[in-house]
N, C-alpha and C. Protein backbone atom coordinates (compact mmCIF):
# COMPACT_ATOMS: atom_id res chain seq x y z
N UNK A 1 11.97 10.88 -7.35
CA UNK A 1 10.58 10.45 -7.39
C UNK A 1 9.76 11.33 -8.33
N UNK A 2 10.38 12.35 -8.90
CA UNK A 2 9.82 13.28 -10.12
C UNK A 2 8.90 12.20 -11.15
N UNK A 3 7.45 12.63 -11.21
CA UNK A 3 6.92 11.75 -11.97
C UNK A 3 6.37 10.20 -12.09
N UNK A 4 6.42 10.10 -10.68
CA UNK A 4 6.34 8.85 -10.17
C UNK A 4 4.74 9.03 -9.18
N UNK A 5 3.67 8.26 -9.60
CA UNK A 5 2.06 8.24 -8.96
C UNK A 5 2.26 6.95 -8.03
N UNK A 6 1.61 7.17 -6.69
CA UNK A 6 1.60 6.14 -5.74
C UNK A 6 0.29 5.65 -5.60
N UNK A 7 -0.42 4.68 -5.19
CA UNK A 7 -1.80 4.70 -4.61
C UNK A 7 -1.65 3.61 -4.10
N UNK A 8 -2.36 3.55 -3.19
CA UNK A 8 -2.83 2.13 -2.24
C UNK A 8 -4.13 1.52 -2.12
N UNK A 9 -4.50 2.06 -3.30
CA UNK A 9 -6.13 2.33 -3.59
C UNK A 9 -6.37 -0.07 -3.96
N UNK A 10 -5.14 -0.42 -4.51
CA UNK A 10 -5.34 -1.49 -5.04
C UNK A 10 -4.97 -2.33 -3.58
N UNK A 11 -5.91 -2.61 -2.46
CA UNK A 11 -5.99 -3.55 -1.22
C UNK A 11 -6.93 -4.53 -2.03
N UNK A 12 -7.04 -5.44 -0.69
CA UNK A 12 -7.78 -6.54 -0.58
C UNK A 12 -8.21 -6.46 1.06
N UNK A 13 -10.03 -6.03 0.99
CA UNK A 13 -10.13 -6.06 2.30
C UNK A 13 -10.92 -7.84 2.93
N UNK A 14 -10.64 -8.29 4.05
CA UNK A 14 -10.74 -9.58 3.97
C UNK A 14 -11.43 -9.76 5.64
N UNK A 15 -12.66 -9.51 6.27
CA UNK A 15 -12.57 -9.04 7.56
C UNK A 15 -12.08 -8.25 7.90
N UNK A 16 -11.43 -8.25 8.98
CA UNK A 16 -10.38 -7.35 10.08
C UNK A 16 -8.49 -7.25 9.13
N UNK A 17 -8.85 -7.87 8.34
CA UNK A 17 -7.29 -7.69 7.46
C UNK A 17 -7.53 -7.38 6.43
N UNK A 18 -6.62 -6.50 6.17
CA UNK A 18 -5.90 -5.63 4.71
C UNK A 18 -4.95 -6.16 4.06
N UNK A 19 -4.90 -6.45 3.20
CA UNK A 19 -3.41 -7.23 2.16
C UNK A 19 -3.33 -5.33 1.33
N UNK A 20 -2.32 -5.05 1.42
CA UNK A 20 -2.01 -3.59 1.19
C UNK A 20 -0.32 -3.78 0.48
N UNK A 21 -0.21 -3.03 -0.78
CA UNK A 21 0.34 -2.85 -1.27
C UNK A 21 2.01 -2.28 -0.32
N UNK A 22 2.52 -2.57 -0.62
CA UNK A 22 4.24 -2.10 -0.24
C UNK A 22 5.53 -1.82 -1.02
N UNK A 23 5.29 -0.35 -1.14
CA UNK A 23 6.51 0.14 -2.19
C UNK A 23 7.63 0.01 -1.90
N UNK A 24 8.15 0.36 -1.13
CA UNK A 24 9.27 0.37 -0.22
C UNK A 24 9.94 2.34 0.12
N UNK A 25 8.67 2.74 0.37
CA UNK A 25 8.94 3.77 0.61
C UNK A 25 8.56 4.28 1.97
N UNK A 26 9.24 4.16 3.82
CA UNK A 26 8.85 3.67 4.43
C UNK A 26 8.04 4.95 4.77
N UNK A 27 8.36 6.17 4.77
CA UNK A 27 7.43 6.90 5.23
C UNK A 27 5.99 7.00 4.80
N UNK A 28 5.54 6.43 3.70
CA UNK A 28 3.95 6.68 3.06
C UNK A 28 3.46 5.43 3.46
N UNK A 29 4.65 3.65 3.22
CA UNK A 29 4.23 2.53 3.84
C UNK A 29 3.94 2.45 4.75
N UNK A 30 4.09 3.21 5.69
CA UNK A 30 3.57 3.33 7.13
C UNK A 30 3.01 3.91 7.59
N UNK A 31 2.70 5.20 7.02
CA UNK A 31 1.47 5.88 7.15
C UNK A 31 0.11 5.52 6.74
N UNK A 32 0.28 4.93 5.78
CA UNK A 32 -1.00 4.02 5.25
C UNK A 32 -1.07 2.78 6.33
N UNK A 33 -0.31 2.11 6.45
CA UNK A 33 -0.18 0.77 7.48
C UNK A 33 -1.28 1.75 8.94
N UNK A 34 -0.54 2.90 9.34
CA UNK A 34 -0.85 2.88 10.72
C UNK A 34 -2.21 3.69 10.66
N UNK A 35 -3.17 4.20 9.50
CA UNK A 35 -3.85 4.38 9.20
C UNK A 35 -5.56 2.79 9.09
N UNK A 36 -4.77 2.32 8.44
CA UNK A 36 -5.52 0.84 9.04
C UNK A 36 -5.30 0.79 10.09
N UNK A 37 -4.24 0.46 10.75
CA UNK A 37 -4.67 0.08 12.33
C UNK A 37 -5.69 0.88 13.02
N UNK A 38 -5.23 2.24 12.60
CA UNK A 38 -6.48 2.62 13.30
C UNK A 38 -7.47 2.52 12.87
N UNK A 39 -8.14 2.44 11.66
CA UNK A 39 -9.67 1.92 11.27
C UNK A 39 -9.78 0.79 12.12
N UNK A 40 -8.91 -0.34 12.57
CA UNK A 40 -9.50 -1.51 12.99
C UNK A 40 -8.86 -2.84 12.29
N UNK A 41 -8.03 -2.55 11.43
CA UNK A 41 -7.85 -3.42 10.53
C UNK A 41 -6.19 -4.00 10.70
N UNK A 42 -6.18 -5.26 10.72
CA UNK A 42 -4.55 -5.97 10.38
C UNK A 42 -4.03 -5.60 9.09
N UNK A 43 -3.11 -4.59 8.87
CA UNK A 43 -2.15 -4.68 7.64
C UNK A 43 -1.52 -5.65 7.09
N UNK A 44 -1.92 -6.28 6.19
CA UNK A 44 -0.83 -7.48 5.98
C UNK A 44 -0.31 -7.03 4.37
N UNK A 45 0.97 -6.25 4.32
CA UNK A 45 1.71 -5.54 3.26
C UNK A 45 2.48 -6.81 2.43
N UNK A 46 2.08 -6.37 1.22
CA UNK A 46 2.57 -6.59 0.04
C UNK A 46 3.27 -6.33 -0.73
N UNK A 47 4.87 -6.94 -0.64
CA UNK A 47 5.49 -6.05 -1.78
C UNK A 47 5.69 -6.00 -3.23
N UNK A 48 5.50 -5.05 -3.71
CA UNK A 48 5.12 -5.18 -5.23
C UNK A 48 6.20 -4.50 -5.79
N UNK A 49 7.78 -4.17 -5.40
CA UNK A 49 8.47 -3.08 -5.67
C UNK A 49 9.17 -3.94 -7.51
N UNK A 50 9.15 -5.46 -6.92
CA UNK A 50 9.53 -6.15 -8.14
C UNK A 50 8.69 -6.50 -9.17
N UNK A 51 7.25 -6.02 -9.19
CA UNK A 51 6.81 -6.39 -10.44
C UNK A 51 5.64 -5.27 -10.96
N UNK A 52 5.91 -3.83 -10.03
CA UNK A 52 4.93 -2.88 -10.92
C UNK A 52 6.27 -1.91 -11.10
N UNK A 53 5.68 -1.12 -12.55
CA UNK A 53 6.74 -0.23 -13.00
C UNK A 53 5.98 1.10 -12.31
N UNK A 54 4.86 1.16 -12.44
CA UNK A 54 4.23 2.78 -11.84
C UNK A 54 3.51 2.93 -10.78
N UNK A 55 3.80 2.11 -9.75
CA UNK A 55 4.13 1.81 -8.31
C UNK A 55 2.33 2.44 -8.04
N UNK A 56 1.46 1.26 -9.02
CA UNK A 56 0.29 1.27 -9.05
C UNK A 56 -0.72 2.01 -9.34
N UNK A 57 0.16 2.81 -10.09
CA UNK A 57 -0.77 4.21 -10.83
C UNK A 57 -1.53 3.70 -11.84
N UNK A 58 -2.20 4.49 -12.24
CA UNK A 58 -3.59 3.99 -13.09
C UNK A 58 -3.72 4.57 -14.27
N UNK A 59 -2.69 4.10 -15.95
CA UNK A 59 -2.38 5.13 -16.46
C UNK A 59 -2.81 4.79 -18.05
């Protein structure tokens, strides 16, 4: 993962649901996931592992 930027910064908040990005990296995917829940919010994850190369970095 040397060199590799994550963010989850790119949601969609929609009411009580989140459309949230999903790398497939389960420990940060789920820390972010269970981080919404607790704000209040339905996670509804997105996986993007097949069509971003810099797993949504901003470069």
């Amino acid at each position: 993962m040397k060199g590799v930027f994550i963010t989850y910064n790119n949601m969609l908040l929609s009411g009580s649901k989140a459309f949230v990005t999903k790398y497939g990296i389960e420990k940060m995917d789920s820390f972010v996931q269970n981080v919404l829940k607790e704000n209040g919010f339905e996670p509804i994850p997105i996986d993007v592992t097949n069509i971003t190369t810099w797993m949504g970095a901003i470069v």
